[in-house]
Protein backbone atom coordinates (compact mmCIF):
# COMPACT_ATOMS: atom_id res chain seq x y z
CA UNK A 1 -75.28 -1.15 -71.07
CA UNK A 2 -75.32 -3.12 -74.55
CA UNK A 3 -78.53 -4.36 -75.33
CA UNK A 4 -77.61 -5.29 -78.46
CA UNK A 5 -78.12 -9.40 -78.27
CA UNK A 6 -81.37 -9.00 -78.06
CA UNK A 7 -82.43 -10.08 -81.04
CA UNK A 8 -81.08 -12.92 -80.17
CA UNK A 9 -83.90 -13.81 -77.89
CA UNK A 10 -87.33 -15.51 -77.61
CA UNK A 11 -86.10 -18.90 -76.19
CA UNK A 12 -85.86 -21.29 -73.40
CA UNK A 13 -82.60 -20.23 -72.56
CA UNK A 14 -81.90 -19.24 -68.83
CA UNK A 15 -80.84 -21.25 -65.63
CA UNK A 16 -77.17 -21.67 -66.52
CA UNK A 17 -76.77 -17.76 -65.20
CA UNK A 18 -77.66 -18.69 -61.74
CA UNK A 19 -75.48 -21.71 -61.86
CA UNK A 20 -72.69 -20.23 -63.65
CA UNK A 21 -72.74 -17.13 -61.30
CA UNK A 22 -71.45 -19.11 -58.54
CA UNK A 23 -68.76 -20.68 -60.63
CA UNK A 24 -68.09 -17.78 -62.34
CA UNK A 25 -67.03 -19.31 -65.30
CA UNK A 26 -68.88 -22.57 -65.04
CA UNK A 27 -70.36 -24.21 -68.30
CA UNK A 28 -68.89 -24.49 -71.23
CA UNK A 29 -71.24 -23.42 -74.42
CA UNK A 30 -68.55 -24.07 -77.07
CA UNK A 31 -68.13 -28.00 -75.97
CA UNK A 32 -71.71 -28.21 -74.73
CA UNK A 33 -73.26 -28.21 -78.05
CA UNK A 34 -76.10 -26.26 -79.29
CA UNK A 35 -78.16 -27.04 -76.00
CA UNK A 36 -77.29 -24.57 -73.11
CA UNK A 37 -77.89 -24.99 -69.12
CA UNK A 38 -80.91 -23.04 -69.39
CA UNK A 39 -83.03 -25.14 -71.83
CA UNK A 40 -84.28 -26.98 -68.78
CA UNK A 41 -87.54 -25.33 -67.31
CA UNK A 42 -88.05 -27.13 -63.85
CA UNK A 43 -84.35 -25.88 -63.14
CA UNK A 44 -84.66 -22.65 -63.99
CA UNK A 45 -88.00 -21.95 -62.01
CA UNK A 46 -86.24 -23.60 -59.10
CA UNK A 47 -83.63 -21.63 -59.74
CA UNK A 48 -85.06 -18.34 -59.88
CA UNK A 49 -87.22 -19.25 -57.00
CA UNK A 50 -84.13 -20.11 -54.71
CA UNK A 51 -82.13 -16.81 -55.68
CA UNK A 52 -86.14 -14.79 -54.92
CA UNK A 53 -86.46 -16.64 -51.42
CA UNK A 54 -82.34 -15.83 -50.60
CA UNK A 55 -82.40 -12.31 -51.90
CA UNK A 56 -84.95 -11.46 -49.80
CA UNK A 57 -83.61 -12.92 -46.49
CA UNK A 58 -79.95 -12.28 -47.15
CA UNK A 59 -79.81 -8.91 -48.25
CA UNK A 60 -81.93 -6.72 -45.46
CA UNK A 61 -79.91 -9.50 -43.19
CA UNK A 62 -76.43 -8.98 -43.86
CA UNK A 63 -77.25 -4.79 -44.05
CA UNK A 64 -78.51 -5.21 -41.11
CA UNK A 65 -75.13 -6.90 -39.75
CA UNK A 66 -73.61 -4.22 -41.25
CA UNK A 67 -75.79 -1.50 -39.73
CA UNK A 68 -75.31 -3.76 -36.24
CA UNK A 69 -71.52 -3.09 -36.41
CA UNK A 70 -71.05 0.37 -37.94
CA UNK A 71 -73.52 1.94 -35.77
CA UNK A 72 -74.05 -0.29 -32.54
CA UNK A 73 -71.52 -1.57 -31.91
CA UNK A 74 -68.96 -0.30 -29.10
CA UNK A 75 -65.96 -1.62 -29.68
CA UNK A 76 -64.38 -3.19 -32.79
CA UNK A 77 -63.00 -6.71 -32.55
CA UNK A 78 -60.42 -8.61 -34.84
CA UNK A 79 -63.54 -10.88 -34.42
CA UNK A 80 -65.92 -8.01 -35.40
CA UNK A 81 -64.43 -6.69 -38.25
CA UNK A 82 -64.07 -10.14 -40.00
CA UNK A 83 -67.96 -10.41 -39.80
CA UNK A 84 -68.21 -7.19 -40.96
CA UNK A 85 -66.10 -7.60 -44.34
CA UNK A 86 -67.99 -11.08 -44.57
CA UNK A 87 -71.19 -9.27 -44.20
CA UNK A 88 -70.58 -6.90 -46.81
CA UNK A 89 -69.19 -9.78 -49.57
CA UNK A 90 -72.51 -11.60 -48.66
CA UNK A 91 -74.12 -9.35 -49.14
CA UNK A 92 -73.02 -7.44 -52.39
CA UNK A 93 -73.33 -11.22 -53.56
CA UNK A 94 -77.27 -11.09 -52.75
CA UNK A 95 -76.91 -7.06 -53.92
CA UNK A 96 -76.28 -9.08 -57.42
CA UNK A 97 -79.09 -12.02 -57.07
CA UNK A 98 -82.04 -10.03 -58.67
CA UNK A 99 -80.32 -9.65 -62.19
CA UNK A 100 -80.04 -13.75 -62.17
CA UNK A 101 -83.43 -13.96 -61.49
CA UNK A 102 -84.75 -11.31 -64.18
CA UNK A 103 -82.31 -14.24 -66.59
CA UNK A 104 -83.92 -16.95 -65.52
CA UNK A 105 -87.49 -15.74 -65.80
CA UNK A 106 -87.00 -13.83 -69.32
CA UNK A 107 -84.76 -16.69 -70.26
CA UNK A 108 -82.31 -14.48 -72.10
CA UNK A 109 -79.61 -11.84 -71.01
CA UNK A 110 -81.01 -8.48 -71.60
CA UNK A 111 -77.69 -6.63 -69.65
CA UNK A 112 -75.67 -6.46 -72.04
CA UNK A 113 -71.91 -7.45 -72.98
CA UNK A 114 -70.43 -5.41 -70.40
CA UNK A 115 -72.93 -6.71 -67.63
CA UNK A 116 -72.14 -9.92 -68.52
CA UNK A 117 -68.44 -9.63 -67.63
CA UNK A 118 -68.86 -7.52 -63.98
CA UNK A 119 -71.71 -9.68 -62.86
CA UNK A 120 -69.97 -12.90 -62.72
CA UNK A 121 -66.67 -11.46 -62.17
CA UNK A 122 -68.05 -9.60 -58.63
CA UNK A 123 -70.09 -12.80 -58.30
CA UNK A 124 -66.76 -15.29 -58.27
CA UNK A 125 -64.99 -12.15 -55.93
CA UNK A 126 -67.38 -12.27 -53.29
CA UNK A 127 -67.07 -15.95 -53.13
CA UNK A 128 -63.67 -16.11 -52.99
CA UNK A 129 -63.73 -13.43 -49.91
CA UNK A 130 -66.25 -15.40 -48.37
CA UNK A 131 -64.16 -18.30 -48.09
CA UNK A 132 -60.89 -16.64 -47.28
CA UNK A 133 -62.51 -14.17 -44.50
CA UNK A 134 -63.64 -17.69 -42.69
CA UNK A 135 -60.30 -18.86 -43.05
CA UNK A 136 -59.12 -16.29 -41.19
CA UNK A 137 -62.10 -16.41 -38.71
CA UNK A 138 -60.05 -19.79 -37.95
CA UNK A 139 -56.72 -18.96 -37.83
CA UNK A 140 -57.45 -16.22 -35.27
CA UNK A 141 -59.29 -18.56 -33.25
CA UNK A 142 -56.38 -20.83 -33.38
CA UNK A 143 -53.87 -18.06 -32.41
CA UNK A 144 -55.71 -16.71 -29.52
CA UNK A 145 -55.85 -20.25 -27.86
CA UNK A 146 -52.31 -21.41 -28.91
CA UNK A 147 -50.24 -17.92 -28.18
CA UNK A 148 -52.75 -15.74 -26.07
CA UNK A 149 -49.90 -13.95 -25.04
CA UNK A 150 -49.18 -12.90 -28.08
CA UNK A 151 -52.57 -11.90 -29.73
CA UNK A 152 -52.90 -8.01 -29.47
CA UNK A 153 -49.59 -7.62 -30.78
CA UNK A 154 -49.84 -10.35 -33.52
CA UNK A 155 -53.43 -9.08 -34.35
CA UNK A 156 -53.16 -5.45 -33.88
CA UNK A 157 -55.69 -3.47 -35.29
CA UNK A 158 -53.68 -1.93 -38.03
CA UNK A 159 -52.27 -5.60 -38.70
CA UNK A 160 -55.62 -6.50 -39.48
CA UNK A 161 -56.90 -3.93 -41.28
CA UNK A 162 -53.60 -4.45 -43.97
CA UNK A 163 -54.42 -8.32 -44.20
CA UNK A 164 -58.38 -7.41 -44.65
CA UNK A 165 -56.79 -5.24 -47.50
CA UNK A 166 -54.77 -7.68 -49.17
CA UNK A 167 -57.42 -10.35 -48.68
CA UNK A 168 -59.91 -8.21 -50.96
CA UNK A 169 -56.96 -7.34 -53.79
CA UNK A 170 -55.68 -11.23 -53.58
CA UNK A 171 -60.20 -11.82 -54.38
CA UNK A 172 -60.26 -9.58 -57.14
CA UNK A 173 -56.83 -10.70 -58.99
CA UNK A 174 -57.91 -14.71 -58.58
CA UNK A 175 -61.32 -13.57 -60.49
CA UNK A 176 -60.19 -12.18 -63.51
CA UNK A 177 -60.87 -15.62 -65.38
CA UNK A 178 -64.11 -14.45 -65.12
CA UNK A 179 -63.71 -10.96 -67.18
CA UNK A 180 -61.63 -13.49 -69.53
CA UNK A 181 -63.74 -16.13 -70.33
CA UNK A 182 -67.25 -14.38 -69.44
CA UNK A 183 -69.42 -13.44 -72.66
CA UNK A 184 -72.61 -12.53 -73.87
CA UNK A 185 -73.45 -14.14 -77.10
CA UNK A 186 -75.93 -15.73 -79.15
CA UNK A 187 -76.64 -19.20 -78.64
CA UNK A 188 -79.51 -20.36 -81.01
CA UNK A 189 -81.96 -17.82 -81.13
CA UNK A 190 -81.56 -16.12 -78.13
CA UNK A 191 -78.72 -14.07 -76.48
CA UNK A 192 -76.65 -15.99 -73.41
CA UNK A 193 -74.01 -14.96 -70.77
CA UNK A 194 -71.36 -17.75 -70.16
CA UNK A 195 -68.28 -18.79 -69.96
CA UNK A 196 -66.42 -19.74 -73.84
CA UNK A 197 -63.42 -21.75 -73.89
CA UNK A 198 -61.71 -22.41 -76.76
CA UNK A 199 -60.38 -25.46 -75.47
CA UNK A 200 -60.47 -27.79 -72.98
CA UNK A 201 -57.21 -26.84 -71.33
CA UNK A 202 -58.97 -23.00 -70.21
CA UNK A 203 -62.06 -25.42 -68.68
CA UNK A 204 -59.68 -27.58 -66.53
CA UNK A 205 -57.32 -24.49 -65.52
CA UNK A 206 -60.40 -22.36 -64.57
CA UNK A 207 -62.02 -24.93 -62.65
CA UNK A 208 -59.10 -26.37 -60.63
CA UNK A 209 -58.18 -22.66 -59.75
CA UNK A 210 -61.76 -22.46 -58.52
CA UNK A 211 -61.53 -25.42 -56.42
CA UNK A 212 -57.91 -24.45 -55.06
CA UNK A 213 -58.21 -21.20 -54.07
CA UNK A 214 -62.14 -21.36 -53.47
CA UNK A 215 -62.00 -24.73 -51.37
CA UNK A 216 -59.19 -27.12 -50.60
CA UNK A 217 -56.71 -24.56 -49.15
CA UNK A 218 -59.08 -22.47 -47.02
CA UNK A 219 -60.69 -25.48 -45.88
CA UNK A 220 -57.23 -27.78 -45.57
CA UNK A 221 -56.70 -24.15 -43.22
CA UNK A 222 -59.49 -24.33 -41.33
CA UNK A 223 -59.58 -27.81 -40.63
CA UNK A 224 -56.20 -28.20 -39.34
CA UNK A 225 -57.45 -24.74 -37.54
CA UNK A 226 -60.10 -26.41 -35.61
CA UNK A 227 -58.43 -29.77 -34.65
CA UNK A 228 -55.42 -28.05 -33.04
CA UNK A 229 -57.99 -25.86 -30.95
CA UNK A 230 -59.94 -28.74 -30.30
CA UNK A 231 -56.76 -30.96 -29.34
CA UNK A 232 -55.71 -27.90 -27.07
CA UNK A 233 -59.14 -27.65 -25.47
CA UNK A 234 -59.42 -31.32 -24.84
CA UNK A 235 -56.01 -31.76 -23.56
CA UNK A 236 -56.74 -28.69 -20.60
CA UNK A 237 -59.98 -31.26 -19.72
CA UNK A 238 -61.32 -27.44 -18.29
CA UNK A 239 -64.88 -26.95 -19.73
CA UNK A 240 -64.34 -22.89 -20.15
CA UNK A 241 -65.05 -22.15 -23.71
CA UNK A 242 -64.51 -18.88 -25.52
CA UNK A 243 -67.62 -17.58 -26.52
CA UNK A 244 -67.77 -16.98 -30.48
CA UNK A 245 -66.28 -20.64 -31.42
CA UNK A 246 -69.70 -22.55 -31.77
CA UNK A 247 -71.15 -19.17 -33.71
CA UNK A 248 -67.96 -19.70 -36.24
CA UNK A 249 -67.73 -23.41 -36.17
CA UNK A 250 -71.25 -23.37 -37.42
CA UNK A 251 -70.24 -20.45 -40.02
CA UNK A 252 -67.53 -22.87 -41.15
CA UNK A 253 -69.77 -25.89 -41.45
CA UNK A 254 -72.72 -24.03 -42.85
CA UNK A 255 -70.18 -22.33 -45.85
CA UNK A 256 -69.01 -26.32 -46.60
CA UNK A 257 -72.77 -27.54 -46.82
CA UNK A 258 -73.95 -25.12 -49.43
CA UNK A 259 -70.57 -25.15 -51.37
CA UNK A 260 -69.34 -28.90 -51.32
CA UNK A 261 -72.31 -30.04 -53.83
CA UNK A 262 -71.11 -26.92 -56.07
CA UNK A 263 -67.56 -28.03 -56.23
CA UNK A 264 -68.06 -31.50 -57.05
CA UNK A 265 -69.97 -30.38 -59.61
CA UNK A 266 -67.10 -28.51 -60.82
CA UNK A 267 -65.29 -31.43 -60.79
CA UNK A 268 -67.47 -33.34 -63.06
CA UNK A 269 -66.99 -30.94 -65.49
CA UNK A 270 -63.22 -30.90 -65.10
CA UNK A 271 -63.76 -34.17 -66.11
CA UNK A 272 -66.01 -34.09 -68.47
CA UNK A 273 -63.51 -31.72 -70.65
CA UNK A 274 -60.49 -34.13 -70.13
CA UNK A 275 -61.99 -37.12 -71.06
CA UNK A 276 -62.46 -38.86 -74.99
CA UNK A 277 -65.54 -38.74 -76.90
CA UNK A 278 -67.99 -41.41 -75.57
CA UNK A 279 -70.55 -42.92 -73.82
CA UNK A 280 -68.90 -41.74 -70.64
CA UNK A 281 -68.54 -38.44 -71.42
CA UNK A 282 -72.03 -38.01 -72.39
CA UNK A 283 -73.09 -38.99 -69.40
CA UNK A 284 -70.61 -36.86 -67.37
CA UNK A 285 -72.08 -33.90 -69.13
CA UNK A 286 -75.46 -34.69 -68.69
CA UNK A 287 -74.78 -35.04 -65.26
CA UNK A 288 -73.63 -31.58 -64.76
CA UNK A 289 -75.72 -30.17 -67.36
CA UNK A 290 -78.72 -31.03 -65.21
CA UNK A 291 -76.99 -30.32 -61.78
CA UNK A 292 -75.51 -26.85 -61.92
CA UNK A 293 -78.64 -24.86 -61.58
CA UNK A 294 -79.26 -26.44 -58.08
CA UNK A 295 -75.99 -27.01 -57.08
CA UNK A 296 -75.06 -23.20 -58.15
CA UNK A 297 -78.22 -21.92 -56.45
CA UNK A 298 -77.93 -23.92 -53.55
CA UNK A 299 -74.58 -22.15 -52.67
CA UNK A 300 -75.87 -18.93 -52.88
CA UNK A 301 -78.05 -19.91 -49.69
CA UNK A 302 -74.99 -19.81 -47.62
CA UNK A 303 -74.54 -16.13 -48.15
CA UNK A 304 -78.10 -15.80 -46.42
CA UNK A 305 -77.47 -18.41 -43.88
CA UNK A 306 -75.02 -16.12 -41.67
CA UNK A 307 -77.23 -13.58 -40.53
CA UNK A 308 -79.67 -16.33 -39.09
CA UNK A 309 -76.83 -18.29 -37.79
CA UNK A 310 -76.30 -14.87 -35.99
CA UNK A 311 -80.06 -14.38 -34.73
CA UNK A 312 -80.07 -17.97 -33.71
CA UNK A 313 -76.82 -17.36 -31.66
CA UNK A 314 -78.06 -13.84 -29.99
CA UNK A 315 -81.46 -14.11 -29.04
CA UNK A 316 -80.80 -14.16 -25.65
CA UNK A 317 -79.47 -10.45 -26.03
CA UNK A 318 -82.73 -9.31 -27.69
CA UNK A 319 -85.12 -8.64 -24.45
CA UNK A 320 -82.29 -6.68 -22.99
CA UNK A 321 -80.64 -4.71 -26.17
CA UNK A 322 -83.37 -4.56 -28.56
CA UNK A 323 -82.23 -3.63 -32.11
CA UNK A 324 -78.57 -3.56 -30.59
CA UNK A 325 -78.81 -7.27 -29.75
CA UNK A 326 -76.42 -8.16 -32.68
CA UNK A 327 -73.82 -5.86 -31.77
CA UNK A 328 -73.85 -7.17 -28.29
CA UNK A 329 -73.12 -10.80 -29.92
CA UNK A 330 -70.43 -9.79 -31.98
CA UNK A 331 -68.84 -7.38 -29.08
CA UNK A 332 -69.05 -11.04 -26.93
CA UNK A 333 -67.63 -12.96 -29.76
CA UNK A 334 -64.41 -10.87 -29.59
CA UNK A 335 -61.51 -12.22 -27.99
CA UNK A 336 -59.87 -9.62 -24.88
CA UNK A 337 -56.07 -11.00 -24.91
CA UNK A 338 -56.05 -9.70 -21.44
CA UNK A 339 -59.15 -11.60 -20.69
CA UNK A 340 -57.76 -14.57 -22.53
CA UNK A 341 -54.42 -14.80 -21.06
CA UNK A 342 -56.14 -14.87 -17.55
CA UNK A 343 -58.05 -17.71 -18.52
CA UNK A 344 -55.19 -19.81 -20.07
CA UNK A 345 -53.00 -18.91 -16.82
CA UNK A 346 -56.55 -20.50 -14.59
CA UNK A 347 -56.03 -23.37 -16.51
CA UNK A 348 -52.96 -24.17 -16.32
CA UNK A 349 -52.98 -23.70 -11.90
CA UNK A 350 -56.35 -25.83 -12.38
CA UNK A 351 -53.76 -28.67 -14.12
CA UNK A 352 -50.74 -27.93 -11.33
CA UNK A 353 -53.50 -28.10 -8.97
CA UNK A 354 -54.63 -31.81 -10.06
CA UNK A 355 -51.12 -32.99 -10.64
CA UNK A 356 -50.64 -32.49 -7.09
């Protein structure tokens, strides 16, 4: 670990880590001018306080989801494993949490060069497979209602297990911006780890790659997902619901609160670096200046969020399972194709039945 920016140090230099984590390359020092995204104190003490209160709900959570599956669990869902790989991206994400806080407090990056580079790069992967394991949450919702016939031999175990595979390769290729553009350097007199673009181009290709793969096509996915189950459900007019499709609605919903606010942010920066020298662009980079602390450590909460989303959603198994009462909701959450076909075949006498 290089330590060698440390004498660099001894200024008010820190909340753009937090921020920037969760945009993995998100401010831009060389454009920004000799001020940086951690000058500001009241965001970096919210800051570090947010990443303090989620690192220490998230992390024994999601090992505990973890533990829940690997070792209580008695069967192994499509359903099951999903949470499982989403459990372990949320929670190497809040694995990562206490070396933003230790920036924000000392107000300088003591890691080193090398540091700089994996943090944020892991940081932007585990988004990204956050995101994309959702998206798939949804699209094997929507093939178990739409071909339930077809859904153990579409999503066969081995199936799954390859697309869980390329799903965590396709992460870590879309992240490499961050080993590019990620640096530790000194920034006045004290040592910083951000992104450096050399022009304005690399800001606007980062960010909209960000937003692409990190947003608008997972969620374009899931919300096209979700209305054709919902159109399918409504149209049977049969009140029978599959069990796990509130638990990952509200996993899909929660993921868009904490994130949205992030992106947009994103988006002001986007254009911020496309637009002339002005009145207008100072004020589009004050805006963002100001707002990616919170909006950066805001979407970190979602990583925590899951495993009380999950508590919420089985409490009702915790008088009879005890410590196994997670497994029991996941095992539920899993869709039997057997079970499922059965169902789709009573709805459909139900409708013959009515037509008559």
């Amino acid at each position: 670990m290089n330590l060698s920016l440390n004498h660099c140090s001894n200024t008010d230099t820190n909340t753009g880590i937090v921020r920037n984590c969760l945009s993995s390359v998100n401010s831009t020092f060389t454009n920004a001018g000799n001020e940086t995204i951690v000058d500001n104190k009241t965001t970096t003490t919210m800051g570090a306080l947010i990443l303090s209160l989620v690192f220490l709900l998230g992390f024994p959570g999601n090992l505990f989801i973890i533990w829940s599956i690997l070792a209580r669990a008695r069967k192994h869902s499509v359903t099951t494993l999903l949470i499982l790989n989403l459990a372990i991206a949320d929670g190497s994400l809040m694995a990562l949490t206490p070396f933003f806080i230790v920036y924000l407090v000392m107000k300088k990056w003591v890691f080193g060069k090398v540091m700089c580079k994996i943090l944020f790069y892991l940081c932007l992967a585990n988004m990204y497979a956050s995101i994309q394991l959702i998206m798939l949450m949804s699209v094997y919702r929507l093939v178990a209602v739409l071909w339930p016939q077809r859904i153990s031999v579409i999503t066969g175990r081995r199936t799954v297990m390859r697309v869980l595979a390329v799903v965590w390769v396709l992460v870590m290729v879309a992240s490499i911006p961050a080993l590019i553009f990620r640096e530790a350097r000194c920034k006045g007199p004290i040592s910083v780890c951000d992104s450096f673009h050399n022009k304005d181009s690399d800001v606007v290709l980062q960010y909209m790659l960000e937003l692409v793969l990190g947003f608008l096509i997972p969620y374009g996915v899931i919300v096209v997902s979700y209305i054709c189950i919902l159109r399918r459900i409504r149209r049977t007019k049969f009140n029978r619901r599959i069990r796990s499709e509130k638990l990952i609605l509200a996993i899909v919903l929660t993921f868009c609160l904490f994130w949205l606010p992030y992106h947009v942010i994103n988006m002001v920066q986007v254009t911020w670096a496309l637009y002339p020298h002005g009145p207008v662009k100072d004020k589009l980079g004050d805006i963002w200046y100001k707002s990616r602390a919170v909006t950066s450590s805001i979407a970190f909460i979602s990583s925590c969020a899951n495993p009380v989303l999950y508590f919420f959603a089985g409490k009702s198994y915790i008088r009879r399972e005890g410590l196994a009462f997670m497994a029991r909701l996941f095992e539920g959450a899993g869709i039997d194709s057997g079970k499922l076909w059965n169902f789709i075949q009573d709805v459909i006498r139900h409708l013959l039945q009515n037509s008559l």
